[in-house]
PDB file of N, CA and C in Angstrom:
ATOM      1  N   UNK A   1      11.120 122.691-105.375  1.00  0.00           N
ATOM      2  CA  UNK A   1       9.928 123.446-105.263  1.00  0.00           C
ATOM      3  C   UNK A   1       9.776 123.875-103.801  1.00  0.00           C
ATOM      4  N   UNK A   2       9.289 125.597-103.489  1.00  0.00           N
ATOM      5  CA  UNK A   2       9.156 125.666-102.466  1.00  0.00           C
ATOM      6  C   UNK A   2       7.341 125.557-102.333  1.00  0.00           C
ATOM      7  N   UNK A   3       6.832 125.960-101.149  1.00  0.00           N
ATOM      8  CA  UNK A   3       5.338 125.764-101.046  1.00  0.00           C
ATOM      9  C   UNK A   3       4.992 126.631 -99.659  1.00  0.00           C
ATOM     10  N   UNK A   4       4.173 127.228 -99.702  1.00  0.00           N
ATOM     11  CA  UNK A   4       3.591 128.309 -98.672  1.00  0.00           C
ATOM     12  C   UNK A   4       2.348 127.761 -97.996  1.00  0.00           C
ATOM     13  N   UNK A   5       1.820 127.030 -97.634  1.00  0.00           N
ATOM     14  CA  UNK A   5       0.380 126.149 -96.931  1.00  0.00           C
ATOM     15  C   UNK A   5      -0.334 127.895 -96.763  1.00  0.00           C
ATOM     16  N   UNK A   6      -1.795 128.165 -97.475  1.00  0.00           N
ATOM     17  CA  UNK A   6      -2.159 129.078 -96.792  1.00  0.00           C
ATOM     18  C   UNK A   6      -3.677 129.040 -96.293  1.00  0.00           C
ATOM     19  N   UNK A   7      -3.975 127.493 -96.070  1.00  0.00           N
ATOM     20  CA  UNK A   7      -5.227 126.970 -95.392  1.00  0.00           C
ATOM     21  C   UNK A   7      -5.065 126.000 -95.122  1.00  0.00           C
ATOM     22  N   UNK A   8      -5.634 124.974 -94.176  1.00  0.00           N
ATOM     23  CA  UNK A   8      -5.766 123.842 -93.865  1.00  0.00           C
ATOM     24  C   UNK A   8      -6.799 123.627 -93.079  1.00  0.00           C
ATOM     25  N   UNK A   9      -7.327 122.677 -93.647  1.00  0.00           N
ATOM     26  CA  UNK A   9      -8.785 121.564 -93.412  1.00  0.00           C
ATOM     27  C   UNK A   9      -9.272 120.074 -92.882  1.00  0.00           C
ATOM     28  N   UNK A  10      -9.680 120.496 -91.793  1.00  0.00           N
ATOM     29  CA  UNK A  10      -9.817 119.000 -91.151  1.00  0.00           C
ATOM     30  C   UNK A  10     -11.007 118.899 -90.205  1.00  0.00           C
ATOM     31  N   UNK A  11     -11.694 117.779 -90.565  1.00  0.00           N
ATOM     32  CA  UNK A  11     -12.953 117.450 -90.462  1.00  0.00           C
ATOM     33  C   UNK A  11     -13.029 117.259 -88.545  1.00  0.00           C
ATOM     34  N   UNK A  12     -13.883 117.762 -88.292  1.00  0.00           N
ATOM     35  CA  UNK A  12     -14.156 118.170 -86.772  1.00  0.00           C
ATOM     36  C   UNK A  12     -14.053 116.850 -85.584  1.00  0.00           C
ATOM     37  N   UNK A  13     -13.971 115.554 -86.286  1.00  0.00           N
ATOM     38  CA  UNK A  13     -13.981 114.492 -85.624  1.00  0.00           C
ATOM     39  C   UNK A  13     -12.502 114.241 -85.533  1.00  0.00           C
ATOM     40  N   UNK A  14     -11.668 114.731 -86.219  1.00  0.00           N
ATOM     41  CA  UNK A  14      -9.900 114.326 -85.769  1.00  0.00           C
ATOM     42  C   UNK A  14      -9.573 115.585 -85.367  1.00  0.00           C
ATOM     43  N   UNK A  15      -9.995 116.816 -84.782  1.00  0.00           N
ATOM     44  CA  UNK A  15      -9.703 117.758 -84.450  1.00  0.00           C
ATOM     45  C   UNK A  15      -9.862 117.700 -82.819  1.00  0.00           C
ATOM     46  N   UNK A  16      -8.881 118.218 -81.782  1.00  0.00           N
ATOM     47  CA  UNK A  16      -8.686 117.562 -80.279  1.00  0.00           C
ATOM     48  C   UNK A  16      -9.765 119.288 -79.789  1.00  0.00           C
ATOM     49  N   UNK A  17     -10.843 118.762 -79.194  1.00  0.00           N
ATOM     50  CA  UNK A  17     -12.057 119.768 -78.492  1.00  0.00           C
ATOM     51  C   UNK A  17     -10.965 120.439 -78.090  1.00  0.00           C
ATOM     52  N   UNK A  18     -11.485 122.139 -78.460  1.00  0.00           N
ATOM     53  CA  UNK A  18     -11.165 123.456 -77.695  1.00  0.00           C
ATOM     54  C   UNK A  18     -10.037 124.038 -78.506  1.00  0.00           C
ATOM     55  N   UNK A  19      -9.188 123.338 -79.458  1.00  0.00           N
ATOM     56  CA  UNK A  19      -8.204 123.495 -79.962  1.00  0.00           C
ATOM     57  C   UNK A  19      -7.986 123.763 -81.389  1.00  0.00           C
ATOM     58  N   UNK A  20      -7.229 123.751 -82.159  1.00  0.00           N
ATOM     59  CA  UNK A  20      -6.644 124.137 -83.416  1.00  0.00           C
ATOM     60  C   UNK A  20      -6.067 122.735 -84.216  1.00  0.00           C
ATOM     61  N   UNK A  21      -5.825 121.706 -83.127  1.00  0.00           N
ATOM     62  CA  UNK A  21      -4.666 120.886 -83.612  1.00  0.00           C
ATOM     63  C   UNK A  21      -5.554 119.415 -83.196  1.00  0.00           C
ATOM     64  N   UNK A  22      -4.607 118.341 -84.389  1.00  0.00           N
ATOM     65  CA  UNK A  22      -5.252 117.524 -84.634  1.00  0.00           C
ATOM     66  C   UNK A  22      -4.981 116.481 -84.437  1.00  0.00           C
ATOM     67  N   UNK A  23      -5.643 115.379 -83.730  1.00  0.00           N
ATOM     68  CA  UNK A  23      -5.852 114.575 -82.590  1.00  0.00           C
ATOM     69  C   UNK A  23      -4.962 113.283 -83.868  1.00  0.00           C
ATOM     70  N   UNK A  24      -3.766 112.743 -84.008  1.00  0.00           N
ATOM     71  CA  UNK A  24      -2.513 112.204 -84.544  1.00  0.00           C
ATOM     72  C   UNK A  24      -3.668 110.674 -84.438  1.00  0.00           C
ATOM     73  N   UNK A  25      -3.400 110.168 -82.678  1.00  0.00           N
ATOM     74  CA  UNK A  25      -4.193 109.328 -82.618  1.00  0.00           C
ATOM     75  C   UNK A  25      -6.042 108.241 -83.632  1.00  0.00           C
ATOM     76  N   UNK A  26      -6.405 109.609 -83.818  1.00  0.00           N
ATOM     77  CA  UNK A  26      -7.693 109.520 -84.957  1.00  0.00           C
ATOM     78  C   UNK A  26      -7.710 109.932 -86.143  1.00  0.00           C
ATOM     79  N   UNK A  27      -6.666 110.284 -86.914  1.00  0.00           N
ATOM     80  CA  UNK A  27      -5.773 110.419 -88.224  1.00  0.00           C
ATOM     81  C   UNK A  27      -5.591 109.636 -88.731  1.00  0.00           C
ATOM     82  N   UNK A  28      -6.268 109.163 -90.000  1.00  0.00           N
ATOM     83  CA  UNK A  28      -5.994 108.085 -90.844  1.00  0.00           C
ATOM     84  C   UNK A  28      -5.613 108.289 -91.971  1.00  0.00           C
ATOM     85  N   UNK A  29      -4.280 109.272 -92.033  1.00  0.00           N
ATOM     86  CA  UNK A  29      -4.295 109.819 -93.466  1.00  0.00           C
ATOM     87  C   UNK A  29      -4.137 108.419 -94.993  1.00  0.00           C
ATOM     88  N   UNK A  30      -4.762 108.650 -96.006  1.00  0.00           N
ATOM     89  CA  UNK A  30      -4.662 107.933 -96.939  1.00  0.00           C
ATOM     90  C   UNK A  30      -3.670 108.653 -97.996  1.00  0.00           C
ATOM     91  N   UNK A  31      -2.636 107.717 -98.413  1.00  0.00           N
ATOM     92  CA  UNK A  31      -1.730 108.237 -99.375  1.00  0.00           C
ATOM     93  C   UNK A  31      -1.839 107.415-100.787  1.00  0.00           C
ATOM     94  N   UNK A  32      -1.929 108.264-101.332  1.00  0.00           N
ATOM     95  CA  UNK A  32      -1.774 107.507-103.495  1.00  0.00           C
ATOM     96  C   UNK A  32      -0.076 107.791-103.719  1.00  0.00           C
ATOM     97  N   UNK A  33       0.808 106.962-103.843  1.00  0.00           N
ATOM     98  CA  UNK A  33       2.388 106.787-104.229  1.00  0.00           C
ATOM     99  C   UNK A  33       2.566 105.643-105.503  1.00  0.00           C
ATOM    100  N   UNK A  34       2.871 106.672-106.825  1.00  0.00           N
ATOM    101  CA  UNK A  34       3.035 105.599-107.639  1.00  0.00           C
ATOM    102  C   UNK A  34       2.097 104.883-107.969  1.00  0.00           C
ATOM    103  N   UNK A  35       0.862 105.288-108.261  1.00  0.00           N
ATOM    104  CA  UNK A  35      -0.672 104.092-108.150  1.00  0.00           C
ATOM    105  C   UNK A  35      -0.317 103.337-107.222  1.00  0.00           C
ATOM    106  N   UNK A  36      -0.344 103.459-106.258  1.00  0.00           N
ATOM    107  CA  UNK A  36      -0.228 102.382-104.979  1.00  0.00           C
ATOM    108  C   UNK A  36      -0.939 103.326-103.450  1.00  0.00           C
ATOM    109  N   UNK A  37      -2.021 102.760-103.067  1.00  0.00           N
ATOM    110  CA  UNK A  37      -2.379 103.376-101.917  1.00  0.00           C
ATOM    111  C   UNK A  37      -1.703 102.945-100.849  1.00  0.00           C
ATOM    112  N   UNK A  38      -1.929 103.710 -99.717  1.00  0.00           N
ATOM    113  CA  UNK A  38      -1.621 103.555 -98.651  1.00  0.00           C
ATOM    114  C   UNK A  38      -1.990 104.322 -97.348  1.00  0.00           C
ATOM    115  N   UNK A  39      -1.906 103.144 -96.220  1.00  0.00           N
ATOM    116  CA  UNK A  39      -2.346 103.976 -94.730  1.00  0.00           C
ATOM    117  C   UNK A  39      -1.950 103.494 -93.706  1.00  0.00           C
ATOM    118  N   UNK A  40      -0.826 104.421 -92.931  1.00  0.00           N
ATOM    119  CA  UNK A  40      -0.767 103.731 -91.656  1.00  0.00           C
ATOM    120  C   UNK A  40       0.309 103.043 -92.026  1.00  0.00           C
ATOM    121  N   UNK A  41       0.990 103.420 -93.362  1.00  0.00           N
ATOM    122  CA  UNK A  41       2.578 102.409 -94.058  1.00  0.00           C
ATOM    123  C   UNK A  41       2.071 101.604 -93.836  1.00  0.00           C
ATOM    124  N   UNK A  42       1.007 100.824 -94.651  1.00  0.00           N
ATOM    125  CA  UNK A  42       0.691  99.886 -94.804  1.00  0.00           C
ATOM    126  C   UNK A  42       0.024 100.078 -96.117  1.00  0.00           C
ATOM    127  N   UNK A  43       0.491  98.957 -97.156  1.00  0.00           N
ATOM    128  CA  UNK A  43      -0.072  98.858 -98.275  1.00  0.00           C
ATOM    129  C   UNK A  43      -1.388  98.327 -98.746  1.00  0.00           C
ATOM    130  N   UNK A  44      -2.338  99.222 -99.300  1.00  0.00           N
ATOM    131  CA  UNK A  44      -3.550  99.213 -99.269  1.00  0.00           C
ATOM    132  C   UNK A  44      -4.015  98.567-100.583  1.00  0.00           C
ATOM    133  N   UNK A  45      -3.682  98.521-101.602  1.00  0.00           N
ATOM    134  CA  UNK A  45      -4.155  97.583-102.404  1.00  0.00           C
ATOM    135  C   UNK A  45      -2.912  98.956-103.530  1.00  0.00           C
ATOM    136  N   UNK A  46      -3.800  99.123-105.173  1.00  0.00           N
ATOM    137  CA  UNK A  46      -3.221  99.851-106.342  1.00  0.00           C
ATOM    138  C   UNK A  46      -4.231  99.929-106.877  1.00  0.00           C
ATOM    139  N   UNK A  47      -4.169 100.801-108.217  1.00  0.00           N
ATOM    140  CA  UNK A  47      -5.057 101.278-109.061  1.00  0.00           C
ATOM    141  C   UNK A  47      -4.975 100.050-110.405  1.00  0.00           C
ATOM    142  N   UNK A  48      -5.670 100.028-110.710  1.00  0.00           N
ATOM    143  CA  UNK A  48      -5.561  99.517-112.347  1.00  0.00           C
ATOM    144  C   UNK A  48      -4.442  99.201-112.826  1.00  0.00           C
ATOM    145  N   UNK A  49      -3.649 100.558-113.197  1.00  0.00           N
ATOM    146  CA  UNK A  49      -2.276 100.845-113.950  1.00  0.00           C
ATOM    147  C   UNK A  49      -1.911 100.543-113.588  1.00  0.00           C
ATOM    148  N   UNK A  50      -1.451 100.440-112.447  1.00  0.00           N
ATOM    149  CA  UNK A  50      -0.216  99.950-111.683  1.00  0.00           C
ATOM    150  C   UNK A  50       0.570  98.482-112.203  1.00  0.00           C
ATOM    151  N   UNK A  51       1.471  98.245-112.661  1.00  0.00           N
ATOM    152  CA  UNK A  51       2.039  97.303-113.248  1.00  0.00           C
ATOM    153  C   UNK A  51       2.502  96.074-112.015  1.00  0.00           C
ATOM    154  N   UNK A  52       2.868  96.488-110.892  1.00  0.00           N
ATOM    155  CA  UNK A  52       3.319  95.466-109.943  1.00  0.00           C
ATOM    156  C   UNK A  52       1.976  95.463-108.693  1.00  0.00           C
TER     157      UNK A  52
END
């Protein structure tokens, strides 16, 4: 699959004053893999389903 990004959104507190771009440091992205959360590659707990 290819993919074209043709917006992106980010809340004004991880965004670096005066700029466009976004402060890595205050980024806490949260990821769902497999019913399994995560942040920071660190495993955050799972959903329900999740069998393991």
């Amino acid at each position: 699959m290819e993919v074209d990004v043709q917006r992106v959104h980010a809340h004004s507190s991880i965004v670096l004053p005066g700029t466009n771009h976004i402060d890595t440091a205050r980024w806490n992205p949260l990821f769902y893999v497999f019913r399994h959360y995560f942040g920071d590659a660190v495993d955050l707990g799972k959903t329900f389903r999740a069998e393991h």
